[in-house]
N, C-alpha and C. Protein backbone atom coordinates (compact mmCIF):
# COMPACT_ATOMS: atom_id res chain seq x y z
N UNK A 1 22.25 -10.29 32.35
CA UNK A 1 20.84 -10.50 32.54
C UNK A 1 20.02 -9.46 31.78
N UNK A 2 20.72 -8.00 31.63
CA UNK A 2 19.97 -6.82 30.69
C UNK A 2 19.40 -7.54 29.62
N UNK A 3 20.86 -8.41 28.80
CA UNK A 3 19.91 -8.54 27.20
C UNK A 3 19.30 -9.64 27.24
N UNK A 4 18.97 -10.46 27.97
CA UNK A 4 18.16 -11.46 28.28
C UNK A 4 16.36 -10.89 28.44
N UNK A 5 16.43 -10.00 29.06
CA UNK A 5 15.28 -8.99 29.33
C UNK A 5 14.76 -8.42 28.08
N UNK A 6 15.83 -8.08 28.00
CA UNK A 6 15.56 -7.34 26.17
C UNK A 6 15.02 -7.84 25.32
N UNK A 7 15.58 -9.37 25.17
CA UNK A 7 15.23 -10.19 24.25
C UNK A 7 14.06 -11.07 24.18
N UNK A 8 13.33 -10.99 25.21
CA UNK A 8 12.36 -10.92 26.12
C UNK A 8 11.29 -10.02 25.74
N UNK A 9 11.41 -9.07 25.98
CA UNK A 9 10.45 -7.69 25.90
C UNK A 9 10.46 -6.79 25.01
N UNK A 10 11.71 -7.23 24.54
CA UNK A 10 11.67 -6.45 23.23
C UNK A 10 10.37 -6.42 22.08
N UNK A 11 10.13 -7.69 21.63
CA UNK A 11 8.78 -7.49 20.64
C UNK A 11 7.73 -6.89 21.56
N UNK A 12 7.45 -7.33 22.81
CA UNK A 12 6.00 -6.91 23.04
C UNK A 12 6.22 -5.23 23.44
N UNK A 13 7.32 -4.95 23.44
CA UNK A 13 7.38 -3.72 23.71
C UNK A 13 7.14 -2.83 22.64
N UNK A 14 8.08 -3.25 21.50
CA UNK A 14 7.77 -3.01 20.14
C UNK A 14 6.36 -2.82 19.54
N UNK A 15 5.44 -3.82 19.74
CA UNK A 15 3.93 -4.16 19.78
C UNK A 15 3.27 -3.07 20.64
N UNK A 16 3.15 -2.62 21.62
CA UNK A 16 2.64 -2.05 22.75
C UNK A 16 2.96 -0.48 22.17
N UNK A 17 4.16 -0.30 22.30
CA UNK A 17 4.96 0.84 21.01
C UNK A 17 3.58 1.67 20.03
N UNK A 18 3.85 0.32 19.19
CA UNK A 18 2.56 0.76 17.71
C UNK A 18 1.73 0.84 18.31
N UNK A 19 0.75 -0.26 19.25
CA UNK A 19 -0.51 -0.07 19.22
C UNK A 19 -1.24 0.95 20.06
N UNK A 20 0.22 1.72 21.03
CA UNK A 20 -0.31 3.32 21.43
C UNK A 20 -0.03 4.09 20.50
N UNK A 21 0.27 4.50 19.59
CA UNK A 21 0.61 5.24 18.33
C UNK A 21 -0.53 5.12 17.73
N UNK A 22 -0.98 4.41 17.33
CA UNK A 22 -2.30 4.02 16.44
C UNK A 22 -3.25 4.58 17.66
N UNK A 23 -3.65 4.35 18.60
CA UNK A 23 -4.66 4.75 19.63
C UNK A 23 -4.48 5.85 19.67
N UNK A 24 -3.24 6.94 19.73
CA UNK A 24 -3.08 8.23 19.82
C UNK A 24 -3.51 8.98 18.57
N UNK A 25 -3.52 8.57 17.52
CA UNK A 25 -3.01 8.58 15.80
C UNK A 25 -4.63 9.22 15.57
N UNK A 26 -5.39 7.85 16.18
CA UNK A 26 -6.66 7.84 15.95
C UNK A 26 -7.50 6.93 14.45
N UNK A 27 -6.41 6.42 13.96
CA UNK A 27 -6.23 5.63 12.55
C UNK A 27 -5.24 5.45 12.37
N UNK A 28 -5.58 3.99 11.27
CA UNK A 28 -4.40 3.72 10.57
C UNK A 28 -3.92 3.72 9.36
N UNK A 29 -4.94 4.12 8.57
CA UNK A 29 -5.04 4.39 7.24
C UNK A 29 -5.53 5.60 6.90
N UNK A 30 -5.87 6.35 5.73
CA UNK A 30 -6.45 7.68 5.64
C UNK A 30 -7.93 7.17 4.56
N UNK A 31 -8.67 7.89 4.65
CA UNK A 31 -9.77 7.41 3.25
C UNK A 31 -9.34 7.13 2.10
N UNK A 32 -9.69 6.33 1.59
CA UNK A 32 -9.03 6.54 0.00
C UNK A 32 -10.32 7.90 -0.76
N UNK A 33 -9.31 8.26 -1.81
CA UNK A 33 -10.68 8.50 -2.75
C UNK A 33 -11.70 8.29 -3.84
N UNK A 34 -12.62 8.29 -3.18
CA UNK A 34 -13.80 7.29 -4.28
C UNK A 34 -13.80 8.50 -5.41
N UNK A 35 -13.26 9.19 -6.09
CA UNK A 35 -13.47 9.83 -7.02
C UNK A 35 -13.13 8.67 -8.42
N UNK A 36 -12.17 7.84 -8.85
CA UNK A 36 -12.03 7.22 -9.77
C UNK A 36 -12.78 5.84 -9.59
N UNK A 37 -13.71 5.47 -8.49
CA UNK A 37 -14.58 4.65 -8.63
C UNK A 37 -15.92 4.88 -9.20
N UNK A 38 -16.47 6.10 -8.67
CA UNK A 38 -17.29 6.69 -9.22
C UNK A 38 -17.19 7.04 -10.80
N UNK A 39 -15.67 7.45 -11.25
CA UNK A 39 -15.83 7.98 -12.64
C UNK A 39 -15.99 6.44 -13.76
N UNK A 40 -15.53 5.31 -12.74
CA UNK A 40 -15.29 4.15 -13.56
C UNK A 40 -16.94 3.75 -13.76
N UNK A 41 -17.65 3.77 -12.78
CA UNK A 41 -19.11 3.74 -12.62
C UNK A 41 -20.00 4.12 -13.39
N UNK A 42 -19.66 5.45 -13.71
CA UNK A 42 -20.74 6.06 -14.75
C UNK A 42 -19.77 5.99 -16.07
N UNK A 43 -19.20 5.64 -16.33
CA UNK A 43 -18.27 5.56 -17.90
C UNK A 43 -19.26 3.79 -17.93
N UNK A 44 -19.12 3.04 -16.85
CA UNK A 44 -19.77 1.22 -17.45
C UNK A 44 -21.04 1.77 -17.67
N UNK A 45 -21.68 2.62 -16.89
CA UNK A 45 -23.44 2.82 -16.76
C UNK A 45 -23.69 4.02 -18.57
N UNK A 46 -22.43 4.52 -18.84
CA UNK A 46 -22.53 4.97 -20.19
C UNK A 46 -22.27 4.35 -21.75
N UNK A 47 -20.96 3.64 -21.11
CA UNK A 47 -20.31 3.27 -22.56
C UNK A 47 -19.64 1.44 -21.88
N UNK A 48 -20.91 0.80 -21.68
CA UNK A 48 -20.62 -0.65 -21.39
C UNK A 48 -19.96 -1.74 -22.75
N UNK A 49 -19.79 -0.88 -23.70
CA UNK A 49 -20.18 -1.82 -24.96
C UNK A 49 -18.74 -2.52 -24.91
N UNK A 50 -17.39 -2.21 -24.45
CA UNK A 50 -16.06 -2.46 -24.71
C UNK A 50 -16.15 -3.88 -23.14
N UNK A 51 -16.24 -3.35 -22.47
CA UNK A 51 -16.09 -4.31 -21.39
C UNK A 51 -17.27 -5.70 -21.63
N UNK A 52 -18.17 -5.86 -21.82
CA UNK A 52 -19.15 -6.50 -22.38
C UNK A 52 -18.78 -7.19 -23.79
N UNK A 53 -18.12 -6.81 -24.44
CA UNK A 53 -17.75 -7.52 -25.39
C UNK A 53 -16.20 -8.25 -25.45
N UNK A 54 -15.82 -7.99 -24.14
CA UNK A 54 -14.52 -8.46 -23.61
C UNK A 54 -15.38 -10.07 -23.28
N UNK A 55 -16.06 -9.75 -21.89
CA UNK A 55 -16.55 -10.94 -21.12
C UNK A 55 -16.93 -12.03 -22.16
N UNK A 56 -17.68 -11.68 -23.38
CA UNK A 56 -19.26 -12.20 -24.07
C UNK A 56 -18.01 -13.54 -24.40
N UNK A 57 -17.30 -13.98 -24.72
CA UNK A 57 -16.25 -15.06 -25.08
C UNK A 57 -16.27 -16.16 -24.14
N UNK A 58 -16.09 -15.19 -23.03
CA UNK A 58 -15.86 -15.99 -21.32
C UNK A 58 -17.06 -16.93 -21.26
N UNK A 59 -18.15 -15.68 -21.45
CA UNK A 59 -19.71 -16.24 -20.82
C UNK A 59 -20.05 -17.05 -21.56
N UNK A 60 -19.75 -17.30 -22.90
CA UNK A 60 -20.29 -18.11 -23.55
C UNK A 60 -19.96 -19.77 -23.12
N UNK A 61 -18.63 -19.16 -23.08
CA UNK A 61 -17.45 -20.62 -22.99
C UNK A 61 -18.20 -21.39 -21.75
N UNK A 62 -18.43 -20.18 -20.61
CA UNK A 62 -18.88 -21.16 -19.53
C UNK A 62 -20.41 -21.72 -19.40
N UNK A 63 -21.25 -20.89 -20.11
CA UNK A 63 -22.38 -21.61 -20.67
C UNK A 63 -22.29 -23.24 -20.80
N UNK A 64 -21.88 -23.14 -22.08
CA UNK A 64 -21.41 -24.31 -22.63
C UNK A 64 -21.02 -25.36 -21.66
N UNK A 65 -19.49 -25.06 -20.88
CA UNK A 65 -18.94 -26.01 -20.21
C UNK A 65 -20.70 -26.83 -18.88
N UNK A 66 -21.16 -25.58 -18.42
CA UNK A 66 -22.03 -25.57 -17.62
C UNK A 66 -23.26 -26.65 -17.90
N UNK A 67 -23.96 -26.45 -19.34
CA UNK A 67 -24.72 -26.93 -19.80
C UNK A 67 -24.06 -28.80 -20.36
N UNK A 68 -22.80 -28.72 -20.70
CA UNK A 68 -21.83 -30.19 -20.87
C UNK A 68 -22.18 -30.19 -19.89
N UNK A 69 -21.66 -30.01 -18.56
CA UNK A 69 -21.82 -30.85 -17.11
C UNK A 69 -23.37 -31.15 -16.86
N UNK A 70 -24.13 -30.54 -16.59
CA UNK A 70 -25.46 -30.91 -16.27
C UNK A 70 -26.08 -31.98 -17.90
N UNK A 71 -25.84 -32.20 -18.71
CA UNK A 71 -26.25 -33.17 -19.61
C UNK A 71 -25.20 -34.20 -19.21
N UNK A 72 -24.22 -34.22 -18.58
CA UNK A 72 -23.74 -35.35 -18.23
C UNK A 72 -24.17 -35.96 -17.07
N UNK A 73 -24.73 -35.52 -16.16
CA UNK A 73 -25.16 -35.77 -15.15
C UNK A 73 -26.56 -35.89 -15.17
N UNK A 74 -27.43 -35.89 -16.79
CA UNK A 74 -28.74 -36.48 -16.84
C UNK A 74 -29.58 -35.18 -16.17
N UNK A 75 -29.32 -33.75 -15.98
CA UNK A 75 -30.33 -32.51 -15.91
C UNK A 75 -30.95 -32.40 -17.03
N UNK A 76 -32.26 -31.95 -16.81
CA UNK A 76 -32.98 -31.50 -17.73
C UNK A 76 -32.02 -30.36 -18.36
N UNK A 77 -32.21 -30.02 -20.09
CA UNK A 77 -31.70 -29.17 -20.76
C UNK A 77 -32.13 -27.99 -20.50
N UNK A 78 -31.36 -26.56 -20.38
CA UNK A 78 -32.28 -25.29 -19.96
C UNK A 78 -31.35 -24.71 -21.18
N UNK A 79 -33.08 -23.80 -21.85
CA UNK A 79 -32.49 -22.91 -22.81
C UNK A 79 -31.87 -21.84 -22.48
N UNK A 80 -30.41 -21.56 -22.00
CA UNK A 80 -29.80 -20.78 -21.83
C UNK A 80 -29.54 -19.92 -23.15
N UNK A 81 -29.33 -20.06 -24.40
CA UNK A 81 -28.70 -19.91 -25.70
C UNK A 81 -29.29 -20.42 -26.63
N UNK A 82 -29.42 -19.61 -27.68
CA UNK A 82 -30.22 -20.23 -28.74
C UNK A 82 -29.41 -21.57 -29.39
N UNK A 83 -30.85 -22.54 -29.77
CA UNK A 83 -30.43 -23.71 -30.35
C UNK A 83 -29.38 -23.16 -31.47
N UNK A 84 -28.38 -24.06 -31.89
CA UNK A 84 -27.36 -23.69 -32.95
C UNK A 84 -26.30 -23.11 -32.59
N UNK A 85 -25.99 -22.89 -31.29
CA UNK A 85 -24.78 -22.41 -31.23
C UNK A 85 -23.80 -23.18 -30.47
């Protein structure tokens, strides 16, 4: 009948286990540090020109696709982009 019990109570015991550990702990994770978010921050707010000229391909492409769908569906044309391209 022991391992019947066991097998039984075992997870929630297991469960009950952690979740006084964590209550004692006081957390469960530690802060991360925002130091390389910040440095990534002011490097885009300095030197945007590399990442921006990554996207400019993307944005265009979806322009386009964007502006195909709404002329298929009879929207008025919006000058997103200069005529000619």
């Amino acid at each position: 009948m022991q391992f019947d019990r066991r097998a039984i109570a075992g997870p929630a015991l297991a469960a009950m286990t952690a979740l006084g550990a964590v209550l004692i702990d006081g957390h469960v994770y530690g802060i991360p540090n925002p130091a390389p978010l910040l440095v990534c921050i002011v490097w885009l707010g300095v030197y945007p020109a590399p990442v921006l000229r990554r996207m400019e391909a993307s944005a265009e492409r979806l322009v386009h696709t964007v502006q195909a769908g709404a002329a298929a569906q009879g929207a008025p044309q919006t000058a997103l982009l200069p005529a000619g391209e």
